[in-house]
Protein backbone atom coordinates (compact mmCIF):
# COMPACT_ATOMS: atom_id res chain seq x y z
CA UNK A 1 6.37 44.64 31.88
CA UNK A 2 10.02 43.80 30.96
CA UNK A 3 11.47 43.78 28.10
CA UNK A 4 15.01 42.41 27.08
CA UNK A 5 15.87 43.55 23.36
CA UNK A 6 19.05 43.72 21.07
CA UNK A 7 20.62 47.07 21.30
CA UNK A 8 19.94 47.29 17.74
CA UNK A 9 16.15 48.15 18.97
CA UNK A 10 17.01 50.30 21.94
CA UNK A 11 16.03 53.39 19.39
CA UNK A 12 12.81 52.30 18.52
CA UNK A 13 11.61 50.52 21.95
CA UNK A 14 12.57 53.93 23.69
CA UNK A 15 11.12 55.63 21.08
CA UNK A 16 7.88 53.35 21.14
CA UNK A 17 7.86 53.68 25.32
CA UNK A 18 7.86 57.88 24.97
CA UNK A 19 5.24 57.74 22.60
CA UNK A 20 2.41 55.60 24.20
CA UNK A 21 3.57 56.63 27.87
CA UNK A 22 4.12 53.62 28.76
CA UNK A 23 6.42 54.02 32.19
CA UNK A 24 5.91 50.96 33.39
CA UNK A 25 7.73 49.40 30.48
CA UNK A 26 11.20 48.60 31.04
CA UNK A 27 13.65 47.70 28.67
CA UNK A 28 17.10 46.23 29.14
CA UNK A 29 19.49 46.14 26.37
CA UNK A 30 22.14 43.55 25.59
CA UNK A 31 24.95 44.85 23.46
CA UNK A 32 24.34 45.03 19.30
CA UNK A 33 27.31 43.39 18.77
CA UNK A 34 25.59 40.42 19.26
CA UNK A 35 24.39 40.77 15.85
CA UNK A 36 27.42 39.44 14.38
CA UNK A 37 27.67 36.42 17.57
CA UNK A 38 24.62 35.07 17.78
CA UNK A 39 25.43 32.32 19.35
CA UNK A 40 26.28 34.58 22.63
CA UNK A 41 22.65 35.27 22.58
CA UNK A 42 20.63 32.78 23.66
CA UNK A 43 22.89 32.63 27.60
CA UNK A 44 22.82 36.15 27.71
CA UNK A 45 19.17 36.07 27.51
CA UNK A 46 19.12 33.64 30.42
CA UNK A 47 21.31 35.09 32.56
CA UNK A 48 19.36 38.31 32.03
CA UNK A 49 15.95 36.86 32.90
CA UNK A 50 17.33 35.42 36.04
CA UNK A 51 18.08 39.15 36.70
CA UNK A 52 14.81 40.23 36.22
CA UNK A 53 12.83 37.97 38.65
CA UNK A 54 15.44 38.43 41.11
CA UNK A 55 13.70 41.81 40.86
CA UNK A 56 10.57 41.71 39.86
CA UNK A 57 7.62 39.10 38.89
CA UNK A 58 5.99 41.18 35.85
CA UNK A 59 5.82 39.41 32.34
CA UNK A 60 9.02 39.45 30.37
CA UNK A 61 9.14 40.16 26.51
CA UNK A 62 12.16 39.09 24.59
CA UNK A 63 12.49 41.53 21.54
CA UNK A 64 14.86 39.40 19.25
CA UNK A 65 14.07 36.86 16.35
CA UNK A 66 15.84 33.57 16.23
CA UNK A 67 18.75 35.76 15.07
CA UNK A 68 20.79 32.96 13.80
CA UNK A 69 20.91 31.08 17.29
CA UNK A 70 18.91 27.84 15.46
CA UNK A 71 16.58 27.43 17.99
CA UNK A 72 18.78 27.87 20.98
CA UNK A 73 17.02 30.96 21.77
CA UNK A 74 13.76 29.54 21.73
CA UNK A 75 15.39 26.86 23.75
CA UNK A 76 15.72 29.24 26.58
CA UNK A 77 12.75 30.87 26.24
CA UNK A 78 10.44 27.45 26.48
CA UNK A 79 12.98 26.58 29.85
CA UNK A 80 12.43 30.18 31.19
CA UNK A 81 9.01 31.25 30.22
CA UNK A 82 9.56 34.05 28.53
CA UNK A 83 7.77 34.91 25.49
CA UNK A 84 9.73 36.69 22.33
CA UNK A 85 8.67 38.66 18.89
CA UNK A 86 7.54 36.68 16.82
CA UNK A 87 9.75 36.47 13.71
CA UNK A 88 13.23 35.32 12.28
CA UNK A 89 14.80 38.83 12.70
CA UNK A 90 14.29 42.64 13.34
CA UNK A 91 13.79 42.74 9.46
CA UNK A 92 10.50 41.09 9.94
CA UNK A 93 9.66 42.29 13.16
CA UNK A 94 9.95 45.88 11.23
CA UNK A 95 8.46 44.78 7.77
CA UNK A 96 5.84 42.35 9.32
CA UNK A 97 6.04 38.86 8.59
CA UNK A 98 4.20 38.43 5.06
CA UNK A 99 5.61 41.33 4.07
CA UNK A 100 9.24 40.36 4.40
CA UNK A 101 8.11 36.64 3.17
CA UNK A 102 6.86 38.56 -0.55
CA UNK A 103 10.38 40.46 -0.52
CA UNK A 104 11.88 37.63 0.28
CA UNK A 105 10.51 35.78 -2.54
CA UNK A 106 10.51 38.49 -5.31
CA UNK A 107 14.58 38.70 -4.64
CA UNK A 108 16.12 36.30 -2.66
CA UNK A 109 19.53 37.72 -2.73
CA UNK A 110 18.60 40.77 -0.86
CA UNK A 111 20.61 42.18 2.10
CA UNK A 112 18.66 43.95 4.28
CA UNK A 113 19.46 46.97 6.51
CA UNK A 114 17.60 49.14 9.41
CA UNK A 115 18.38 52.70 10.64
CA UNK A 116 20.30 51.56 12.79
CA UNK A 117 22.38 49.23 10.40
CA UNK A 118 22.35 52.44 7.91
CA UNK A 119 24.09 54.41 10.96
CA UNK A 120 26.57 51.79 11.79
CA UNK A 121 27.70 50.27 9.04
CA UNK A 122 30.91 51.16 9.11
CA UNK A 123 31.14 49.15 12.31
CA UNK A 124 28.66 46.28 11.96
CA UNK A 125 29.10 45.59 8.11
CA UNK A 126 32.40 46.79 6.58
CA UNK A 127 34.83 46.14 10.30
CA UNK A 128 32.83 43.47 11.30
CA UNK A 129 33.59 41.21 7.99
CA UNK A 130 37.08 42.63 7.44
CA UNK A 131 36.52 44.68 4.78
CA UNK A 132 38.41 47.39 6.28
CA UNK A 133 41.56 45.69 5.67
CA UNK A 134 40.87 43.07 2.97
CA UNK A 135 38.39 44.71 0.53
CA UNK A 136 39.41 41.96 -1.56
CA UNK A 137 36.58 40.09 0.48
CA UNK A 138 33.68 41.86 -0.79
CA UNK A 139 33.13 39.39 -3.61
CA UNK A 140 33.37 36.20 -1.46
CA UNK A 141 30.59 37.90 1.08
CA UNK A 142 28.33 39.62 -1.42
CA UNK A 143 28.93 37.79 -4.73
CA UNK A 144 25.67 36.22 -4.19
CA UNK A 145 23.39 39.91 -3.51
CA UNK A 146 21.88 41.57 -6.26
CA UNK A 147 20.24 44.55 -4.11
CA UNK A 148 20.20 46.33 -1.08
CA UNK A 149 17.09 46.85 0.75
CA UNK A 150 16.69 49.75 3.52
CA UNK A 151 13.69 49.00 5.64
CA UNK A 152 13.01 52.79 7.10
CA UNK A 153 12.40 53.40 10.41
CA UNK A 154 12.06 57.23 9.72
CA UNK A 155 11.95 59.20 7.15
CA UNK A 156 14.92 60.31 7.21
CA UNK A 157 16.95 62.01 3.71
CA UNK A 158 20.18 62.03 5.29
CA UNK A 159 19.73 57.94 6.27
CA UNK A 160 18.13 57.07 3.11
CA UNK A 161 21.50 59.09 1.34
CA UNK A 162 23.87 56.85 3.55
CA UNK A 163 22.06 53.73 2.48
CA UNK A 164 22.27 54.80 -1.25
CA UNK A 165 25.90 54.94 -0.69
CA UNK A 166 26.37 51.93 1.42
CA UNK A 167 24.55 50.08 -2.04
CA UNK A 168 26.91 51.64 -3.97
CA UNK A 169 29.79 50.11 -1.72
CA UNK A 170 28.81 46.69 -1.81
CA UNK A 171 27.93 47.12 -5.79
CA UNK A 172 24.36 46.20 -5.41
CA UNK A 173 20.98 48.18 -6.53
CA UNK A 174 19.16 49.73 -4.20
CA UNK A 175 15.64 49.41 -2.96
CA UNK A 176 13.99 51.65 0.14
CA UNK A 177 10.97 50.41 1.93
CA UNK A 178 9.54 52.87 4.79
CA UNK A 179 8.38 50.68 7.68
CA UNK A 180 8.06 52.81 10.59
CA UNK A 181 7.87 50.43 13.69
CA UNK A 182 6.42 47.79 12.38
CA UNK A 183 4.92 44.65 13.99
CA UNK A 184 7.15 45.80 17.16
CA UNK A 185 4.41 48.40 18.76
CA UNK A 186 1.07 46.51 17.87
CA UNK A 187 2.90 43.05 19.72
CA UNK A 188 4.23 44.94 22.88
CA UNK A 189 0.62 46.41 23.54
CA UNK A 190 -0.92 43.25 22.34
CA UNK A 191 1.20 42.08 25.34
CA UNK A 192 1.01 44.48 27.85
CA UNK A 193 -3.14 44.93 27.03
CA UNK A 194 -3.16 48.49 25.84
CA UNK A 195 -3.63 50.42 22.40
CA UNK A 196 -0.38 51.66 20.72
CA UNK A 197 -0.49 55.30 19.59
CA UNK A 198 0.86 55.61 15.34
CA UNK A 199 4.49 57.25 15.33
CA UNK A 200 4.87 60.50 13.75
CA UNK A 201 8.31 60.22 12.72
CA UNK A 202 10.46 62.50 10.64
């Protein structure tokens, strides 16, 4: 089985492919950066399935949402045969779908962040939107948040005390949901045919 994921999941899939054993998983990355250029995305996908069945014929699992590619991803996926996660984003890949929909609802102006967001915000947040240099900009990107929502992948007091902070940067409330894995384990065994061990995580 391969899987082809954002590097903003590398943590978790790796993490995921310890726990359950599953060695004949493998897992290619494309850089996190694509976060902020999704419409890089949806070729990069291609180009790395092409890869794949140069080398191999197993089933290939795409582990990104739409991630702001409108469709285009989905595009490549129906041209390639791939199958992906179901969901818009990691968000609701981590807080399952209905989930996310009721947070969703209950605030709309909610900015979300993972671990992995938590740990690179710096990069991914406050350099990737020029805040760095023109703080100035805050209002124009976040003028329209009211809170700050950190969707747990551990439970971790130094990440939740970043997160708090990172709130506190943007001027928003804060709001902590643990989600472990998610909807990300149950769907690759679901795929793959096998049961999914529960993470311990700390």
């Amino acid at each position: 089985m391969n899987v082809i994921a954002c590097g903003a999941l590398a943590h978790e899939l790796i993490a995921l492919k310890k726990l359950n054993g599953w060695a004949h998983l493998n897992v290619r990355c494309l850089p996190a950066h694509y976060h902020n250029t999704p419409q890089q995305i949806p070729e990069a996908v291609r180009s790395t399935i092409e890869d794949i069945r140069r080398e191999n014929d197993e089933p290939i699992l795409v582990a990104y949402g739409d991630c702001g590619t409108a469709g285009k991803l989905d595009e490549v996926l129906a041209e390639t045969g791939a199958e992906r996660l179901p969901g818009a984003h990691c968000y609701e890949f981590f807080a399952g779908g209905e989930a996310f929909m009721q947070m969703h609802e209950a605030e709309i102006g909610t900015f979300y962040l993972t671990d992995f967001l938590v740990q690179y915000f710096h990069t991914y947040v406050i350099k990737a939107l020029g805040l760095d240099t023109k703080p100035e900009l805050k209002q124009m990107y976040f003028g329209n948040y009211t809170r700050l929502m950190y969707l747990a992948q551990t439970r971790s007091e130094a990440l939740l005390a970043q997160a708090k902070a990172h709130a506190d940067t943007l001027g928003l409330k804060f709001a902590y949901r643990y989600t472990g894995y998610g909807e990300m384990g149950t769907t690759l065994a679901r795929t793959m045919h096998v049961s999914v061990a529960e993470p311990c995580l700390t």
